[in-house]
Protein backbone atom coordinates (compact mmCIF):
# COMPACT_ATOMS: atom_id res chain seq x y z
CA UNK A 1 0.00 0.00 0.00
CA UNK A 2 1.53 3.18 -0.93
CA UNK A 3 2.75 5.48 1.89
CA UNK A 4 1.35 9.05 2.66
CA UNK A 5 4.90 10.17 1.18
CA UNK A 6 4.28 8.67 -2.07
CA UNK A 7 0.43 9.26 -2.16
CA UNK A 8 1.12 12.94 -1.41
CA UNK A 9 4.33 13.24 -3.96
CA UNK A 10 1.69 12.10 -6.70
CA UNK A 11 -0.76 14.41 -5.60
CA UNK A 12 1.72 17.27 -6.07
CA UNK A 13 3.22 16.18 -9.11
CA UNK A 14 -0.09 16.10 -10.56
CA UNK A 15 -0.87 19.67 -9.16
CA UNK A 16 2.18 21.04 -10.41
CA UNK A 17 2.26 19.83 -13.89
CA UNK A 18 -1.36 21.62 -13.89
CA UNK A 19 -0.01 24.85 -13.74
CA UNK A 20 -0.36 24.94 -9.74
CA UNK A 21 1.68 27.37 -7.26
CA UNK A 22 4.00 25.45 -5.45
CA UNK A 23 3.46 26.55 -2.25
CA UNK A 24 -0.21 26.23 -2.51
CA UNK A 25 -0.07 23.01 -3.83
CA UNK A 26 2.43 21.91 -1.65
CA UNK A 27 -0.03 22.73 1.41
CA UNK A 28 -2.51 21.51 -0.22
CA UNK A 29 -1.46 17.69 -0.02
CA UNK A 30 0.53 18.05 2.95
CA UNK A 31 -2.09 18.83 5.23
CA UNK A 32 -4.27 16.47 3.51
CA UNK A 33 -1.73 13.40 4.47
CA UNK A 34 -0.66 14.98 7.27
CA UNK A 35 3.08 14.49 6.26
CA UNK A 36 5.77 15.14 9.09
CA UNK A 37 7.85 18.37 8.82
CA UNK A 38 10.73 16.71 7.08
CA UNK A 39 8.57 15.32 3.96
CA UNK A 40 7.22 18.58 3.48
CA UNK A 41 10.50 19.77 3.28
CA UNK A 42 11.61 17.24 1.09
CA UNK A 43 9.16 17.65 -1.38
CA UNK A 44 9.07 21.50 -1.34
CA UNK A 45 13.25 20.93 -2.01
CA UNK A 46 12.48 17.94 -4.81
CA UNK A 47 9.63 18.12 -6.53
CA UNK A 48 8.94 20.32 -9.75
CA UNK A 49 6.64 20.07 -12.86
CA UNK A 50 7.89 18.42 -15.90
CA UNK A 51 7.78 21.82 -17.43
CA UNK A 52 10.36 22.92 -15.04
CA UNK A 53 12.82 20.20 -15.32
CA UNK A 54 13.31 20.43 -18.68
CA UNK A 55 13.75 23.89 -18.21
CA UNK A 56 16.49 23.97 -15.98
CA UNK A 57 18.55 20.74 -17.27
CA UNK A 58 18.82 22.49 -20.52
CA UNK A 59 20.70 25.29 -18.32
CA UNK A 60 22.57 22.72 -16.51
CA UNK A 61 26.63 22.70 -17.83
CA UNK A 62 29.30 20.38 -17.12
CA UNK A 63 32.28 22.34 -14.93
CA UNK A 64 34.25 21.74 -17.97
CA UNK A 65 31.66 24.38 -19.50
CA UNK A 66 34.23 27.17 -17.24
CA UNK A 67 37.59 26.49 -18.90
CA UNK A 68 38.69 30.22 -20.13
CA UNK A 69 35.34 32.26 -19.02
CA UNK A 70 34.01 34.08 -15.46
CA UNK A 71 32.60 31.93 -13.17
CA UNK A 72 30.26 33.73 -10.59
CA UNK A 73 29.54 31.41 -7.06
CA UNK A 74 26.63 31.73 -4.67
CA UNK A 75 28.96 31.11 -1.67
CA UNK A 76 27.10 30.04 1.04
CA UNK A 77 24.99 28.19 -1.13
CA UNK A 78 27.49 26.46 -2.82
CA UNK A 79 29.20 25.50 0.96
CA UNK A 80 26.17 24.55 2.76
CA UNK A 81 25.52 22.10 -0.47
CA UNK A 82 29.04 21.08 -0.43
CA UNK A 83 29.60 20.16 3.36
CA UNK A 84 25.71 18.44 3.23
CA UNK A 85 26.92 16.10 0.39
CA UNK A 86 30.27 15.64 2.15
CA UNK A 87 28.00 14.35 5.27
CA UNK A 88 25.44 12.20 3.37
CA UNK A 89 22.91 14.77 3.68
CA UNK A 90 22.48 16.17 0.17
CA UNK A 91 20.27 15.31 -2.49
CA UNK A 92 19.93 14.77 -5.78
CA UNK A 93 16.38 16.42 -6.95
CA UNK A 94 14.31 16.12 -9.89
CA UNK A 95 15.19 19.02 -12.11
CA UNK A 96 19.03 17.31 -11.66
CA UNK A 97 20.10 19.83 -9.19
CA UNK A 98 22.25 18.69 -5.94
CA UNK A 99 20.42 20.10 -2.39
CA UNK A 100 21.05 20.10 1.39
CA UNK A 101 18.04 18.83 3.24
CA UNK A 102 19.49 20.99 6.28
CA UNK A 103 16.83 23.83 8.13
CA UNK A 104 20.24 25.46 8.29
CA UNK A 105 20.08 29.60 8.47
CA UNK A 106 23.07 31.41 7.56
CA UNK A 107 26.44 29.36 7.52
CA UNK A 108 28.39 28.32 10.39
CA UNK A 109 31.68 28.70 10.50
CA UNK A 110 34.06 25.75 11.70
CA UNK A 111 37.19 24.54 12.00
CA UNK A 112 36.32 22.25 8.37
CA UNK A 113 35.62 25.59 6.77
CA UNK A 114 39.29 26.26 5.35
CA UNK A 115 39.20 22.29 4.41
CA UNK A 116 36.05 22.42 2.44
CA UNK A 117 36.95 25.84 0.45
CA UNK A 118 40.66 24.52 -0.01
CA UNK A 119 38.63 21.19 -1.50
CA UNK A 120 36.66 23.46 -3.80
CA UNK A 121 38.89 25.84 -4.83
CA UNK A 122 41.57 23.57 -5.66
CA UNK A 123 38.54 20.86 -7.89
CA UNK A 124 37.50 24.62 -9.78
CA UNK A 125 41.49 25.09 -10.74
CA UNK A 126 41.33 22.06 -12.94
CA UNK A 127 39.13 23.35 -15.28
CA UNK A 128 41.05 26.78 -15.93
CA UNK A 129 38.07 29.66 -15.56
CA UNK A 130 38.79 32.56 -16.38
CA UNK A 131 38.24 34.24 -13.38
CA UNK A 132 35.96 33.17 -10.18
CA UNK A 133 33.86 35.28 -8.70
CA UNK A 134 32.24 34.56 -5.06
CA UNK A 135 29.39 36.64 -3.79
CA UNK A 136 28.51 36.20 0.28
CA UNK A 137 25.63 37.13 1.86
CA UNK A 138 26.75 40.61 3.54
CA UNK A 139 23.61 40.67 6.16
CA UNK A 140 25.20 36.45 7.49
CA UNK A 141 27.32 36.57 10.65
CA UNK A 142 30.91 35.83 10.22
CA UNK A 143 30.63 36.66 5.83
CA UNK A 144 33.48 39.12 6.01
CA UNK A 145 35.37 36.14 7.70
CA UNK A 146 34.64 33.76 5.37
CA UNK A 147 35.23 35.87 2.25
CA UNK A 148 38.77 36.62 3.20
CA UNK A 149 39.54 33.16 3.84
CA UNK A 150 38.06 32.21 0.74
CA UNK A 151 40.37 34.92 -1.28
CA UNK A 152 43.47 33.42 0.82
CA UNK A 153 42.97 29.87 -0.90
CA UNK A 154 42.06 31.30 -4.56
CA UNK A 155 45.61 33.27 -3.81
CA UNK A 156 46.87 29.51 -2.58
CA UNK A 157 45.89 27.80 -5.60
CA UNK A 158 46.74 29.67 -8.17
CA UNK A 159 43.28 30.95 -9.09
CA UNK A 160 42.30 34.52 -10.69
CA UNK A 161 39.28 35.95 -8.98
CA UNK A 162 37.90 37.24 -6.00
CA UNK A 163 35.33 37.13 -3.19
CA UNK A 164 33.37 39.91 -1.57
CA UNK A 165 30.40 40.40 0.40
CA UNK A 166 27.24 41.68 -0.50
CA UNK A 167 23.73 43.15 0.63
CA UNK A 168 21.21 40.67 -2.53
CA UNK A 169 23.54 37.79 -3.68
CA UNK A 170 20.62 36.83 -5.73
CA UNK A 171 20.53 39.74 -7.46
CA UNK A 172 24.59 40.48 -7.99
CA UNK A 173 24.49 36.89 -9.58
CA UNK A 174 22.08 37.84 -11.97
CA UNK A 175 24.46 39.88 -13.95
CA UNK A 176 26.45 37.05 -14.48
CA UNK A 177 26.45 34.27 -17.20
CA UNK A 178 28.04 31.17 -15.89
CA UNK A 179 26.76 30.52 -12.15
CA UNK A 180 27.21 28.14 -9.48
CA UNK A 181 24.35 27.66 -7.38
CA UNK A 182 21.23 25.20 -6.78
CA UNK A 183 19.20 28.20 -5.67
CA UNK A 184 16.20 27.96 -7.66
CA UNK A 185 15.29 32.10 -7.94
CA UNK A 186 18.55 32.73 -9.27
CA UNK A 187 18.89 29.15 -11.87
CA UNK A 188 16.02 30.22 -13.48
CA UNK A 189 17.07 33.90 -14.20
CA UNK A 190 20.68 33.00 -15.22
CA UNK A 191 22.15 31.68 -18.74
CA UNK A 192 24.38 28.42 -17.86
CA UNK A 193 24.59 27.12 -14.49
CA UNK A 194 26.89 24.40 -12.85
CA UNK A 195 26.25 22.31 -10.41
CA UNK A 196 29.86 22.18 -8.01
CA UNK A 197 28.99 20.13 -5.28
CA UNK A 198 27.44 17.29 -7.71
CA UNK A 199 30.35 17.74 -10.34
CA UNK A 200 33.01 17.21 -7.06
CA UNK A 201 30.91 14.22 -5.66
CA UNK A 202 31.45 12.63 -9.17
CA UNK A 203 34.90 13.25 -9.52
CA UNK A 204 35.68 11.99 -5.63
CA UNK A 205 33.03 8.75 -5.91
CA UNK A 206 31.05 10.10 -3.51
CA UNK A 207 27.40 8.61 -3.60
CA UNK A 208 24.66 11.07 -3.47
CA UNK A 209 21.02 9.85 -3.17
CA UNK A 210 18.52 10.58 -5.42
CA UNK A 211 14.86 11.89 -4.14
CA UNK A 212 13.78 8.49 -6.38
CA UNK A 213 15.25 6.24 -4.21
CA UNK A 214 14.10 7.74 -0.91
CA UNK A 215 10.54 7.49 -2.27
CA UNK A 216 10.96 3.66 -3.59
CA UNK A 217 12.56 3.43 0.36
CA UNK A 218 9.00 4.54 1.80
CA UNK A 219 7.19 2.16 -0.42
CA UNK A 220 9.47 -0.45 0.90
CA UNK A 221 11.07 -1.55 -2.27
């Protein structure tokens, strides 16, 4: 018998390819299965009409896409996503897009933050961009902190670019062609995008689990 997961994923699916708001729909089927917190948060992450898949996997471009052009990063997007996958808590969506599945606001800054941007930096040196460009969240405790440490390393491994905070990431990134984010407000008002965390997990073997097989898990297959 299929769970209230499953029964409510359909339901939403359905809604959505109809031409439904998300967040309406979304309620909508929640409520009416009475899903726990972290489903509804699943789904709202997941979960996109067929319309909109196609949509943004035609923006989607291999990091090879970067070699010789500007490469503009949603930093504490890209980190969150990156340090998620890193601890089995990502997740690969349906529009092909790696996510967190944290309720994480702002960023946290640890002692693994020099180790994860060190990781990054020196995977995006590989594929020779042009020049990098990370944007930080200005109004997120501790930004100013991470965006120096983040222009120590692209000093450290030979990369050209820069990072900076400032007040609308979203909006900054915009202005950009090439982006690296999973954010869906700004992949669907950009050009290219890439994907970092899910091109890195490749490249190291690291598995990432895909929102099909935690809904074949609920229906116990």
């Amino acid at each position: 018998m299929p769970s209230p997961l499953f029964e409510a994923y359909l339901d939403l699916k359905y809604l959505l390819n109809r031409g439904y708001r998300k967040s309406v729909a979304l309620n909508f089927v929640a409520n009416h299965y009475k899903l726990k917190k972290e489903d509804r948060h699943l789904l709202a992450r997941c979960v996109f009409s067929e319309k909109e898949i196609g949509y943004r996997k035609k923006k989607r471009k291999p990091i090879n896409f970067v070699n010789g052009k500007i490469l503009a990063v949603d930093g504490f997007n890209v980190l969150i996503t990156l340090e998620s996958v890193l601890e089995g808590k990502a997740i690969l969506c349906e529009d092909g897009f790696v996510r967190d599945l944290k309720y994480q606001r702002g960023y946290r800054v640890s002692e693994k933050t020099g180790e994860i941007l060190f990781f990054l930096l020196k995977f995006l040196s590989k594929f020779n961009p042009k020049r990098v460009i990370f944007l930080y969240d200005k109004p997120v405790s501790k930004s100013g902190e991470v965006a120096k440490l983040t222009n120590e390393i692209i000093e450290r491994v030979g990369l050209s670019g820069a990072a900076e905070t400032v007040n609308a990431v979203d909006f900054e990134l915009k202005k950009f062609e090439i982006v690296a984010t999973s954010d869906l407000a700004v992949i669907d008002k950009v050009k290219y995008v890439v994907d970092i965390p899910q091109e890195l997990a490749e490249s190291e073997k690291i598995e990432i689990k895909k929102f099909e097989e935690i809904l074949n898990e609920d229906l116990g297959h």
